[in-house]
PDB file of N, CA and C in Angstrom:
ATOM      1  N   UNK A   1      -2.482  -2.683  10.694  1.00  0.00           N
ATOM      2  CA  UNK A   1      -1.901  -3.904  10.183  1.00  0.00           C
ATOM      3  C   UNK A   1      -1.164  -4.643  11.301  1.00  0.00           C
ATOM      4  N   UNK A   2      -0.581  -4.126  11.987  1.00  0.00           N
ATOM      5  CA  UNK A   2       0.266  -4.284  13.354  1.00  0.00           C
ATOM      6  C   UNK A   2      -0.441  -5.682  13.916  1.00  0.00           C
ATOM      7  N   UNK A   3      -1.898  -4.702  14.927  1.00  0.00           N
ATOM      8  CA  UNK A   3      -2.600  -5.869  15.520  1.00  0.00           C
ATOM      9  C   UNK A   3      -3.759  -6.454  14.878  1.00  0.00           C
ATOM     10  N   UNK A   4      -5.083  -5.718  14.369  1.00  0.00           N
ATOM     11  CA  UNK A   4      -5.985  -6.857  13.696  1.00  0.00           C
ATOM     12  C   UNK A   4      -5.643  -7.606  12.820  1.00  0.00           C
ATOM     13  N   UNK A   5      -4.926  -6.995  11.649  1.00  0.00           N
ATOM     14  CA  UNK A   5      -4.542  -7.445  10.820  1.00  0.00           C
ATOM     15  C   UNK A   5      -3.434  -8.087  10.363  1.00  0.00           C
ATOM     16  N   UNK A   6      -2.640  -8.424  11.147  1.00  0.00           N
ATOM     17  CA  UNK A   6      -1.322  -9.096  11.272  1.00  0.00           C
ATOM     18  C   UNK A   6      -1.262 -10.496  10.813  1.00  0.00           C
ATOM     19  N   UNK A   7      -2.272 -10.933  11.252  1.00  0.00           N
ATOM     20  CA  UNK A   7      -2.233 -12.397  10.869  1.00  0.00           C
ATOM     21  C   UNK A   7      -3.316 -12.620   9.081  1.00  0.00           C
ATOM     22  N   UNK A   8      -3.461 -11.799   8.930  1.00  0.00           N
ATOM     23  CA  UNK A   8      -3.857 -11.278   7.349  1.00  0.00           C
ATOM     24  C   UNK A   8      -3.204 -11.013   6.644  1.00  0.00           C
ATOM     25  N   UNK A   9      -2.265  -9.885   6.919  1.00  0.00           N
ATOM     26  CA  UNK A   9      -1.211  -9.599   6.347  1.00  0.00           C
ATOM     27  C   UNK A   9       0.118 -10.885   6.106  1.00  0.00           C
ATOM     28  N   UNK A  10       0.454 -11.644   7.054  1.00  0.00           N
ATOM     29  CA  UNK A  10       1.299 -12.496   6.762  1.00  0.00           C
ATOM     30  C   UNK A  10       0.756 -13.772   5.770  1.00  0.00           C
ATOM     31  N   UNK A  11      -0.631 -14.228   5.841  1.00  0.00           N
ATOM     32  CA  UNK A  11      -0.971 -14.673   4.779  1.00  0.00           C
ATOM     33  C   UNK A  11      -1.358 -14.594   3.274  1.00  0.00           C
ATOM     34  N   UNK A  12      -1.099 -12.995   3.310  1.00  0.00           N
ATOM     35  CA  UNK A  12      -1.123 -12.267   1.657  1.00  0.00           C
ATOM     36  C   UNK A  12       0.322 -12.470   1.689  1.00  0.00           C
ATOM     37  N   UNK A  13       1.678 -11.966   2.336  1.00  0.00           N
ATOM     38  CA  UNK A  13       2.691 -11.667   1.845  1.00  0.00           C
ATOM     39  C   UNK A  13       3.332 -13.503   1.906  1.00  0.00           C
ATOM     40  N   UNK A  14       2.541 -14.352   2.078  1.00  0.00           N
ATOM     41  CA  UNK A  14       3.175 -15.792   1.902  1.00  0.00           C
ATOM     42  C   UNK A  14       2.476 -16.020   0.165  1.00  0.00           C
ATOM     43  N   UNK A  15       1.207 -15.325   0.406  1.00  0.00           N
ATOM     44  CA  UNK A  15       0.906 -16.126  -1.325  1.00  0.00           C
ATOM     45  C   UNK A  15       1.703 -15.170  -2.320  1.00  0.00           C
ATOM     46  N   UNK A  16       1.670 -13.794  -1.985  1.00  0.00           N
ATOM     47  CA  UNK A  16       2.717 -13.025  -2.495  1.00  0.00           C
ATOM     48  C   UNK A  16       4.048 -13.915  -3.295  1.00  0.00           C
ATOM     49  N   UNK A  17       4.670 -14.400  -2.152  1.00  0.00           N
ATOM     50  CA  UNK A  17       5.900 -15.072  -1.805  1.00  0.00           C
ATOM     51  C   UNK A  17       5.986 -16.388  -2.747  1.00  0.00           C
ATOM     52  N   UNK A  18       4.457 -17.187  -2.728  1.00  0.00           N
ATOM     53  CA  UNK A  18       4.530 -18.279  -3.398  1.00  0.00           C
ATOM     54  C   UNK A  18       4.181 -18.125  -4.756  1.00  0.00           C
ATOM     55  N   UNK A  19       3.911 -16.657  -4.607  1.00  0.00           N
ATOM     56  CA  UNK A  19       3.786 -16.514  -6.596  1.00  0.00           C
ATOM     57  C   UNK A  19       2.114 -16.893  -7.270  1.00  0.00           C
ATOM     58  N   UNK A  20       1.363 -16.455  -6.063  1.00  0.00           N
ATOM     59  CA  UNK A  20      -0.024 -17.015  -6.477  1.00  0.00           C
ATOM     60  C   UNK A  20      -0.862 -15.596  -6.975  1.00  0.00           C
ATOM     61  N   UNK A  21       0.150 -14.543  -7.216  1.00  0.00           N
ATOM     62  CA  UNK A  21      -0.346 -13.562  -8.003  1.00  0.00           C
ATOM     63  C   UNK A  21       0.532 -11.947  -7.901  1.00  0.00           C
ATOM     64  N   UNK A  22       0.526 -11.695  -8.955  1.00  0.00           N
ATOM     65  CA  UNK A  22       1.547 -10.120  -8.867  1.00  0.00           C
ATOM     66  C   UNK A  22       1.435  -9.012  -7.772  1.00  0.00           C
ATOM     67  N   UNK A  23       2.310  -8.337  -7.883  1.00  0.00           N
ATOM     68  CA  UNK A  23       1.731  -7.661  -6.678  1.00  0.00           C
ATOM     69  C   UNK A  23       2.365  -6.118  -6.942  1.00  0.00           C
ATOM     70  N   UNK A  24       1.879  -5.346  -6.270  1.00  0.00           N
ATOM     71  CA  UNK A  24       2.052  -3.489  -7.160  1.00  0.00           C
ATOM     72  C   UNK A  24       2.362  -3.184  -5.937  1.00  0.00           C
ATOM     73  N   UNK A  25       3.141  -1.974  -5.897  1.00  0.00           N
ATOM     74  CA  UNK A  25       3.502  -0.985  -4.627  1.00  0.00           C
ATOM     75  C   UNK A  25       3.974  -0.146  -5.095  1.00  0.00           C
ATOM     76  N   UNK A  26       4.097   1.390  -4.688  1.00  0.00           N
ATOM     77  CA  UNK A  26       4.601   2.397  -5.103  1.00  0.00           C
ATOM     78  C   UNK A  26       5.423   3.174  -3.729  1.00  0.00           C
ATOM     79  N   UNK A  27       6.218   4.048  -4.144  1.00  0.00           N
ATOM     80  CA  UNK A  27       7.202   4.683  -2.795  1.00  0.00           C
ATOM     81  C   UNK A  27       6.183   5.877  -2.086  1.00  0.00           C
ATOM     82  N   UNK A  28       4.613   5.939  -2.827  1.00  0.00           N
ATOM     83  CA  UNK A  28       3.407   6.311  -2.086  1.00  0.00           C
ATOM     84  C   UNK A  28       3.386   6.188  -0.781  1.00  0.00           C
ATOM     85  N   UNK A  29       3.072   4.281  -1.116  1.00  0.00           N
ATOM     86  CA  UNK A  29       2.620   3.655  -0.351  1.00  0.00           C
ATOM     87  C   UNK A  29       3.564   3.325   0.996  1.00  0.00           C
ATOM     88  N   UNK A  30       4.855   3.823   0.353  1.00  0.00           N
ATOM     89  CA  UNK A  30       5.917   3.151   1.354  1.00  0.00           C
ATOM     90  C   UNK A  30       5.707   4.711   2.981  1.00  0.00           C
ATOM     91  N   UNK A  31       5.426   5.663   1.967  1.00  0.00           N
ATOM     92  CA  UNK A  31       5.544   6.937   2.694  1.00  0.00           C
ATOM     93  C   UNK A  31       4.306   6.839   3.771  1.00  0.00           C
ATOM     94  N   UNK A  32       3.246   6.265   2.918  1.00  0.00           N
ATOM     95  CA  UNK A  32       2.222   6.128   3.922  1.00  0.00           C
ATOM     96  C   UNK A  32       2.857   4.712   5.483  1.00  0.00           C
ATOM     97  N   UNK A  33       3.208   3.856   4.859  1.00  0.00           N
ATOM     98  CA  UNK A  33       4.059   2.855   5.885  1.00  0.00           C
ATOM     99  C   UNK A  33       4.413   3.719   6.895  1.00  0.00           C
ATOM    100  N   UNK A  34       5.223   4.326   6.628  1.00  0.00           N
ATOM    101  CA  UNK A  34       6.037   5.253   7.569  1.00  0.00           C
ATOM    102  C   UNK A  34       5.364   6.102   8.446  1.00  0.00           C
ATOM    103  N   UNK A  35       4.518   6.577   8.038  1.00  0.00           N
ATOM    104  CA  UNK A  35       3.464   7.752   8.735  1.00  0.00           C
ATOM    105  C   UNK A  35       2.748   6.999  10.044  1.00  0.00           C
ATOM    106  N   UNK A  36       2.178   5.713   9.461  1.00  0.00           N
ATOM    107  CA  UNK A  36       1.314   5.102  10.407  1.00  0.00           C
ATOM    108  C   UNK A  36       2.096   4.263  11.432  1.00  0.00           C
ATOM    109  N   UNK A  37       2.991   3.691  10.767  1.00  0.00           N
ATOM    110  CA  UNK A  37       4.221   3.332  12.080  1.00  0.00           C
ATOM    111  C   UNK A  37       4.587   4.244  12.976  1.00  0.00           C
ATOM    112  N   UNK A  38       4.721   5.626  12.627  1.00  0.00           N
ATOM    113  CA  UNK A  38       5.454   6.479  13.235  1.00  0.00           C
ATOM    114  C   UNK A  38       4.004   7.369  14.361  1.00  0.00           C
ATOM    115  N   UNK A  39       3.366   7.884  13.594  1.00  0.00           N
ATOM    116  CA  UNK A  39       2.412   8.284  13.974  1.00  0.00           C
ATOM    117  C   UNK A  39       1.620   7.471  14.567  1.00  0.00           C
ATOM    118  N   UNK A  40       0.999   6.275  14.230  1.00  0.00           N
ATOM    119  CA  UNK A  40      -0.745   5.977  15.107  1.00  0.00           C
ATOM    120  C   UNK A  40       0.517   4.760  15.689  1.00  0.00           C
ATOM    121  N   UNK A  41       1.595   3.789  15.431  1.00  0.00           N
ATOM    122  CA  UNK A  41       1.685   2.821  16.657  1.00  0.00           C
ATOM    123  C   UNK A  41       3.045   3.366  17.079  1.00  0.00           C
ATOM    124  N   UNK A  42       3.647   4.492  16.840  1.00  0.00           N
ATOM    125  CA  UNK A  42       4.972   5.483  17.666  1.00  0.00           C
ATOM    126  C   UNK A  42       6.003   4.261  17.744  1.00  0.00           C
ATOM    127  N   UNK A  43       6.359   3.842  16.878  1.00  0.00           N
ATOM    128  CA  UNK A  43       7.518   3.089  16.293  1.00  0.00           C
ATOM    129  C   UNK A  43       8.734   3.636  16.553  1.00  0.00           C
ATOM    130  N   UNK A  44       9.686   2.906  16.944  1.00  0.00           N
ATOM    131  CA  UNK A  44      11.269   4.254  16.711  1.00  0.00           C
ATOM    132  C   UNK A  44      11.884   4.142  15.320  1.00  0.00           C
ATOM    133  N   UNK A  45      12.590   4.747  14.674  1.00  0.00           N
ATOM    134  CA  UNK A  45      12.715   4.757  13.751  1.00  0.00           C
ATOM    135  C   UNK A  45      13.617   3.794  13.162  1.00  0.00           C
ATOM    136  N   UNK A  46      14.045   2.857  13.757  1.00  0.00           N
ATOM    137  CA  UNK A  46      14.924   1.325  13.457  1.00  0.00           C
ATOM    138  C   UNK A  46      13.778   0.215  13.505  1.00  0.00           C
ATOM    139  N   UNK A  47      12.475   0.745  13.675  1.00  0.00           N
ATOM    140  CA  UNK A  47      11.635  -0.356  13.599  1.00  0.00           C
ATOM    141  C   UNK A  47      10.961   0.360  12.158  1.00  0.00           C
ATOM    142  N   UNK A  48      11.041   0.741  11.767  1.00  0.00           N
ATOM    143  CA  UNK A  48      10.021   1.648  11.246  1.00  0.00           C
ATOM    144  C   UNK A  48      11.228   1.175   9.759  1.00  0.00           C
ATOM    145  N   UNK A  49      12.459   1.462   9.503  1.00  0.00           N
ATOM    146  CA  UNK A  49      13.329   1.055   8.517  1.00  0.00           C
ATOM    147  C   UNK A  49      13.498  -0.629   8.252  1.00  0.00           C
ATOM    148  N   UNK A  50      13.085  -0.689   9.440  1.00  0.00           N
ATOM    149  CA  UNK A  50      13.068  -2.580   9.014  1.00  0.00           C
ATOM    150  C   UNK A  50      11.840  -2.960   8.511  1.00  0.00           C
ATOM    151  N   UNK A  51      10.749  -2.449   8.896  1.00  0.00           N
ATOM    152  CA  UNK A  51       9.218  -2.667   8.148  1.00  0.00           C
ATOM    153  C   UNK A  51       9.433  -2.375   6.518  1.00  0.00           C
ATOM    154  N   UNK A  52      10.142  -1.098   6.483  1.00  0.00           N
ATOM    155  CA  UNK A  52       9.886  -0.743   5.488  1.00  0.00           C
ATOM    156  C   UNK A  52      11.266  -1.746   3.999  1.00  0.00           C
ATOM    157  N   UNK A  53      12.473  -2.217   4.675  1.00  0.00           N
ATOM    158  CA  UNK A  53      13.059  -2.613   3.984  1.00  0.00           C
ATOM    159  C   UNK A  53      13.132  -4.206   3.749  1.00  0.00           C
ATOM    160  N   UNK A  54      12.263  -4.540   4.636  1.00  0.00           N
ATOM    161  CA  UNK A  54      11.007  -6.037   4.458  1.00  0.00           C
ATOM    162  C   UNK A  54      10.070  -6.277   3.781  1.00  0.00           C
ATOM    163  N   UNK A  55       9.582  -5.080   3.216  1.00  0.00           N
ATOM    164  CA  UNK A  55       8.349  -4.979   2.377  1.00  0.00           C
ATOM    165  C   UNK A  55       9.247  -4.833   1.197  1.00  0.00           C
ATOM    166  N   UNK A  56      10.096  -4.182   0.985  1.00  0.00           N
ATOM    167  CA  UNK A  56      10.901  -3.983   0.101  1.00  0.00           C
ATOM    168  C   UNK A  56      11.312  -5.329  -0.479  1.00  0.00           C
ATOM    169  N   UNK A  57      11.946  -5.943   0.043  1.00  0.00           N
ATOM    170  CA  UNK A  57      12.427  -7.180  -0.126  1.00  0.00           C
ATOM    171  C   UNK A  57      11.487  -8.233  -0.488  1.00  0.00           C
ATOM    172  N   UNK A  58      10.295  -8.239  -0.053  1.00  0.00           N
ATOM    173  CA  UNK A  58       9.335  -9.293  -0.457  1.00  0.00           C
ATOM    174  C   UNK A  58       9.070  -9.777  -2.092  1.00  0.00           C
ATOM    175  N   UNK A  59       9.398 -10.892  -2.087  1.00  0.00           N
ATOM    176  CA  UNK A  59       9.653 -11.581  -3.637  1.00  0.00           C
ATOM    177  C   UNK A  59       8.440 -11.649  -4.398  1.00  0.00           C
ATOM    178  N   UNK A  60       8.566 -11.356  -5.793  1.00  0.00           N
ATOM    179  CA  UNK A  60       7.155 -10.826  -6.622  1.00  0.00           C
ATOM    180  C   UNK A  60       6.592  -9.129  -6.733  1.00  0.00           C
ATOM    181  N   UNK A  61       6.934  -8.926  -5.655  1.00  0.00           N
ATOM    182  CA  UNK A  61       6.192  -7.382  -5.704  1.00  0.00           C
ATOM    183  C   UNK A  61       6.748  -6.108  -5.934  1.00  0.00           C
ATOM    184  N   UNK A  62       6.271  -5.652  -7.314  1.00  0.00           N
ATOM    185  CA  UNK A  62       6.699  -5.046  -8.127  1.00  0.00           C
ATOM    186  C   UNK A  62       6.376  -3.326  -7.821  1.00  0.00           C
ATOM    187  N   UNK A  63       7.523  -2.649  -7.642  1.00  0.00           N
ATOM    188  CA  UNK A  63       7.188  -0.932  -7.487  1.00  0.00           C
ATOM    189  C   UNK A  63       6.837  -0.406  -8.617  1.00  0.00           C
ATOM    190  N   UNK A  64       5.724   0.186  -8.638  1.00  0.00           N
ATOM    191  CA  UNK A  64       5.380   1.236 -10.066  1.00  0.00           C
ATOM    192  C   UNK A  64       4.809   2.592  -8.927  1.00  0.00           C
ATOM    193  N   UNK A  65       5.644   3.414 -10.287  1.00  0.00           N
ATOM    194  CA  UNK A  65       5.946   4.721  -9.576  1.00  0.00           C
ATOM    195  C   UNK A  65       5.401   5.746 -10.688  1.00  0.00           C
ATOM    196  N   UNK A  66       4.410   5.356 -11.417  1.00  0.00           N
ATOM    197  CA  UNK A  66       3.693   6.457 -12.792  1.00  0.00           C
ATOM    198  C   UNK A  66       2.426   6.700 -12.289  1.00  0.00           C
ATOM    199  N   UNK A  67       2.551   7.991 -11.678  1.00  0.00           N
ATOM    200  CA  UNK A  67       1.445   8.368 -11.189  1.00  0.00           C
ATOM    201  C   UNK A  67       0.493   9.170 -12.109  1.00  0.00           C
ATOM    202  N   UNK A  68      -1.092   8.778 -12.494  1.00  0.00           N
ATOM    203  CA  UNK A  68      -1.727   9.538 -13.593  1.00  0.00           C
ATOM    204  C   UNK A  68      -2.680  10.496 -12.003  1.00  0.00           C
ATOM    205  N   UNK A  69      -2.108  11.867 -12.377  1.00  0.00           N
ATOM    206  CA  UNK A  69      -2.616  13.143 -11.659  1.00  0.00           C
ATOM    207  C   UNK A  69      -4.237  13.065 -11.824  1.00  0.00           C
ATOM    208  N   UNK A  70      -4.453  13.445 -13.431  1.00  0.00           N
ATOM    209  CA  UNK A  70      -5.801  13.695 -13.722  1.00  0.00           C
ATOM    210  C   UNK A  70      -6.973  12.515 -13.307  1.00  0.00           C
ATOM    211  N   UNK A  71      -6.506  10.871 -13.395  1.00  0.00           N
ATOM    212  CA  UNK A  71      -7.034   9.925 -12.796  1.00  0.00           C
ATOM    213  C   UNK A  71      -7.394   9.780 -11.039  1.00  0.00           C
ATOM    214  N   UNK A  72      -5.882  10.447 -10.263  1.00  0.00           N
ATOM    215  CA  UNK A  72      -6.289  10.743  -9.196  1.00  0.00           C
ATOM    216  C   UNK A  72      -7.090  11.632  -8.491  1.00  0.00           C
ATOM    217  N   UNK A  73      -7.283  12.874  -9.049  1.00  0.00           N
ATOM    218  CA  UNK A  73      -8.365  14.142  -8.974  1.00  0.00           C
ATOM    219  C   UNK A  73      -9.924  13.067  -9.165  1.00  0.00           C
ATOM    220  N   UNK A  74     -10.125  12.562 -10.701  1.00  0.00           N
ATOM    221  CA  UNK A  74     -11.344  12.301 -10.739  1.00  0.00           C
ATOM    222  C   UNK A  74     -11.910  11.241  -9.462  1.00  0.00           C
ATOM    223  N   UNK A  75     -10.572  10.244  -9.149  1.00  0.00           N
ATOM    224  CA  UNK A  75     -10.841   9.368  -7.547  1.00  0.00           C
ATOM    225  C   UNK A  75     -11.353  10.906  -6.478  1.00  0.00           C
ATOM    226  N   UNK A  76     -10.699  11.540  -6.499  1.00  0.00           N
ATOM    227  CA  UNK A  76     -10.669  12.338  -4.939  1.00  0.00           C
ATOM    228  C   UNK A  76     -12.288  13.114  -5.317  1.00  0.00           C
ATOM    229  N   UNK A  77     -12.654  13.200  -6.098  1.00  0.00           N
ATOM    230  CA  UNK A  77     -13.827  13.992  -6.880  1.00  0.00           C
ATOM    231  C   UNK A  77     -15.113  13.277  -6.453  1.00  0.00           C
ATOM    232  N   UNK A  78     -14.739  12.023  -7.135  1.00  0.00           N
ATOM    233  CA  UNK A  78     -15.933  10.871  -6.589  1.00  0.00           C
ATOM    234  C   UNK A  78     -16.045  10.161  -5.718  1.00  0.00           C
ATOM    235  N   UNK A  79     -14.722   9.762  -4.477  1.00  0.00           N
ATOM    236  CA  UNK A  79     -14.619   9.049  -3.520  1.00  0.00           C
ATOM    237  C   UNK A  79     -14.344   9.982  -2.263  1.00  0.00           C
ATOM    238  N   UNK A  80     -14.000  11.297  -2.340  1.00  0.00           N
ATOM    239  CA  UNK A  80     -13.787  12.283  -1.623  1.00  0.00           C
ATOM    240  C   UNK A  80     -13.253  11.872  -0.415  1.00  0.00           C
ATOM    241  N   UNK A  81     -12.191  10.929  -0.431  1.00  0.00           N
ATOM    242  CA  UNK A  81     -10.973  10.309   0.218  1.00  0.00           C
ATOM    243  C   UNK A  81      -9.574  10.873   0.230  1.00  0.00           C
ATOM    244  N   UNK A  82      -8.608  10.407   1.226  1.00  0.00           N
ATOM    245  CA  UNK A  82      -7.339  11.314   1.042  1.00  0.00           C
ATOM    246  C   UNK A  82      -6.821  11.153  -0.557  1.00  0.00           C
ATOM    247  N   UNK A  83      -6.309  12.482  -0.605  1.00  0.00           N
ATOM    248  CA  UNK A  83      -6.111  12.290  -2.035  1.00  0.00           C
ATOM    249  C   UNK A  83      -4.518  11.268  -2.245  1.00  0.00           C
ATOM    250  N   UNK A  84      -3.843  11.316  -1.148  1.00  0.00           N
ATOM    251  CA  UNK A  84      -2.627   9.861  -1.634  1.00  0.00           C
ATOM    252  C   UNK A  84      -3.248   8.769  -1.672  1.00  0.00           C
ATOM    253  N   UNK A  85      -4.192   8.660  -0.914  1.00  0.00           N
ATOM    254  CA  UNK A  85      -4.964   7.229  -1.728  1.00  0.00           C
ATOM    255  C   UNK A  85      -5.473   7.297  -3.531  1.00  0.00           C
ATOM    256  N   UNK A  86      -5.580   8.418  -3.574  1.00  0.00           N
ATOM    257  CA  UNK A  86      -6.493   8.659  -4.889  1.00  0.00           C
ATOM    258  C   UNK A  86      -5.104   8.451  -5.798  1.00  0.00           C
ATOM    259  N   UNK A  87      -4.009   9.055  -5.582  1.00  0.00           N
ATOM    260  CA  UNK A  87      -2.464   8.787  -6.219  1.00  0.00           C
ATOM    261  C   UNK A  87      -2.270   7.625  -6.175  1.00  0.00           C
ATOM    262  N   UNK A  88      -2.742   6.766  -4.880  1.00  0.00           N
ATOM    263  CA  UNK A  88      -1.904   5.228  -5.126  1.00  0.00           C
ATOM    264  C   UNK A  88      -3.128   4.661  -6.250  1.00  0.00           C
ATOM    265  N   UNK A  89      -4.047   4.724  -6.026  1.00  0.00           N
ATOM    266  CA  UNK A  89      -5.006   3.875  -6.891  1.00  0.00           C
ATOM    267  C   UNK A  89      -5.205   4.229  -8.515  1.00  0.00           C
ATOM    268  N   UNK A  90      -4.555   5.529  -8.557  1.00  0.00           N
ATOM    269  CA  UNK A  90      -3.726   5.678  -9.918  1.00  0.00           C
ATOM    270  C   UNK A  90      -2.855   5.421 -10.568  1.00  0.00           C
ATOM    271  N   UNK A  91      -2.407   4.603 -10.027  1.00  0.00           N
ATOM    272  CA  UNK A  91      -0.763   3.931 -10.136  1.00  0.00           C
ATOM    273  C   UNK A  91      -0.726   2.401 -10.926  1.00  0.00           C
ATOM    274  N   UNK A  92      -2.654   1.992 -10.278  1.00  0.00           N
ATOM    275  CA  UNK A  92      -2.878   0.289 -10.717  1.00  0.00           C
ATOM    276  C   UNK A  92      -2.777   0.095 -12.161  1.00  0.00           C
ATOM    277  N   UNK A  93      -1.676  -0.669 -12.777  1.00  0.00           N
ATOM    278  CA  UNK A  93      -2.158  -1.066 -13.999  1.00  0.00           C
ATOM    279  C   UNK A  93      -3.799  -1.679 -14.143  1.00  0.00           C
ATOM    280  N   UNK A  94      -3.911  -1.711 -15.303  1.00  0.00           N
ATOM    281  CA  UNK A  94      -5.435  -2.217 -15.922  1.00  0.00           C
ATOM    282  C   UNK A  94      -5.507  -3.531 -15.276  1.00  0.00           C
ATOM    283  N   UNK A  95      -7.033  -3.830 -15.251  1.00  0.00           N
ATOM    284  CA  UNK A  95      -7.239  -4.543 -14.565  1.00  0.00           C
ATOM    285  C   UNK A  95      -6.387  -5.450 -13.135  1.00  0.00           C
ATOM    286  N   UNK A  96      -6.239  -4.736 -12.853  1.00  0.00           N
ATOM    287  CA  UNK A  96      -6.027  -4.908 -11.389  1.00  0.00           C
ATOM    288  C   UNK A  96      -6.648  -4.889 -10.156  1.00  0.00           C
ATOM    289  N   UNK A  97      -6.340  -5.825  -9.206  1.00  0.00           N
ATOM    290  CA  UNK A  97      -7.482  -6.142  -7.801  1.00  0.00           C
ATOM    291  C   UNK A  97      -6.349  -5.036  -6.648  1.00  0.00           C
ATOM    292  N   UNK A  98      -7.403  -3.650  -6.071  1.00  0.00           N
ATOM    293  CA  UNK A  98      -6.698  -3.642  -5.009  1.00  0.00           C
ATOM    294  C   UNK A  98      -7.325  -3.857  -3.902  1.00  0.00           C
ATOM    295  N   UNK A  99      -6.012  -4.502  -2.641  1.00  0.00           N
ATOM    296  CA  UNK A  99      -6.036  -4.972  -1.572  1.00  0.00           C
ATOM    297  C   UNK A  99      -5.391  -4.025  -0.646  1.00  0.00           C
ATOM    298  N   UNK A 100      -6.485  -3.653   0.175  1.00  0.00           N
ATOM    299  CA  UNK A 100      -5.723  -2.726   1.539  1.00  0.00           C
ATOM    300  C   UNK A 100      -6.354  -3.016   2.601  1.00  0.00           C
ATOM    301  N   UNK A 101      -5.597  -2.673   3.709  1.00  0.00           N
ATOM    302  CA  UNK A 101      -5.876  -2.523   4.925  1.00  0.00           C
ATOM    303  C   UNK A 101      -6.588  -1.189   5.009  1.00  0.00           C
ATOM    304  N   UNK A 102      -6.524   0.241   4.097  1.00  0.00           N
ATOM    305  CA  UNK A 102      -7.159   1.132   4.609  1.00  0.00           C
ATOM    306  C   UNK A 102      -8.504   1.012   3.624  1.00  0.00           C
ATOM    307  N   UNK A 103      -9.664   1.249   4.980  1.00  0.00           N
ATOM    308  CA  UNK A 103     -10.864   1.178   4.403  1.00  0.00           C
ATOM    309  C   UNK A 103     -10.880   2.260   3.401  1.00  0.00           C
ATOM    310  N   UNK A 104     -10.369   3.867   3.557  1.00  0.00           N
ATOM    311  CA  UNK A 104     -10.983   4.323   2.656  1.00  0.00           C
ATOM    312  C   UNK A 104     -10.523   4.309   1.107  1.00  0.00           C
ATOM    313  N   UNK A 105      -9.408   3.753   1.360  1.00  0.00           N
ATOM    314  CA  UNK A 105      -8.279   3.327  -0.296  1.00  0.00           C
ATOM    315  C   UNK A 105      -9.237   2.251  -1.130  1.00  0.00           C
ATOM    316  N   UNK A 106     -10.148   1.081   0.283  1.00  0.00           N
ATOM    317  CA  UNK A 106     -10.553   0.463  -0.389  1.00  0.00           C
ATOM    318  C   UNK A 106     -12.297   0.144  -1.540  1.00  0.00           C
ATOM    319  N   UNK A 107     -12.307   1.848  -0.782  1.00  0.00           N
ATOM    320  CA  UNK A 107     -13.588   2.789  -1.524  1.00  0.00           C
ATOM    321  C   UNK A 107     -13.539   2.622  -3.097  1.00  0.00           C
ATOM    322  N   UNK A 108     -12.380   2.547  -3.550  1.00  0.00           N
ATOM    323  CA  UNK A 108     -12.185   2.851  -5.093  1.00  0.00           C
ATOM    324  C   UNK A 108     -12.271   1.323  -5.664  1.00  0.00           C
TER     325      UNK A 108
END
């Protein structure tokens, strides 16, 4: 998200912003934030708390934190992807569009 996608990302979190549609996140997803900051672009950890309490802050976007287990197994079963992806994509209320940066989250 850093570099290809940066300038992608700031144009979802503006329509975000302008209310041109709801938006879902879970403290999953926040954990995954953290991993890839820390791990694949070696962030220090005052960069890594400001990413994460920016996303936080972004207006419209709503944390849901009800994770259905048995929904995520049948993802990891048929998409044979990490299974915290299979947890976050259990999390989507009904009919819902998801949008990621990770290709394999965006398997489901």
């Amino acid at each position: 998200m850093i570099n290809n996608n940066s300038k992608t990302a700031k144009e979802l979190i503006l329509q975000i912003e302008e209310g041109r549609f709801g938006t879902y996140t879970s403290s999953i997803v926040f954990s995954e934030i953290s991993y890839v900051l820390k791990s694949v672009y070696e962030l220090p950890f005052s960069d890594i708390t400001e990413v994460l309490d920016s996303t936080l802050t972004i207006r419209g976007i709503t944390i849901v934190d009800k994770t259905n287990t048995k929904i995520a197994l049948q993802f990891y079963k048929k998409y044979k992807i990490k299974f915290t992806d299979c947890l976050i994509a259990s999390q989507l209320p009904k009919n819902t569009i998801l949008v990621s940066f990770d290709e394999e989250l965006s398997k489901i």
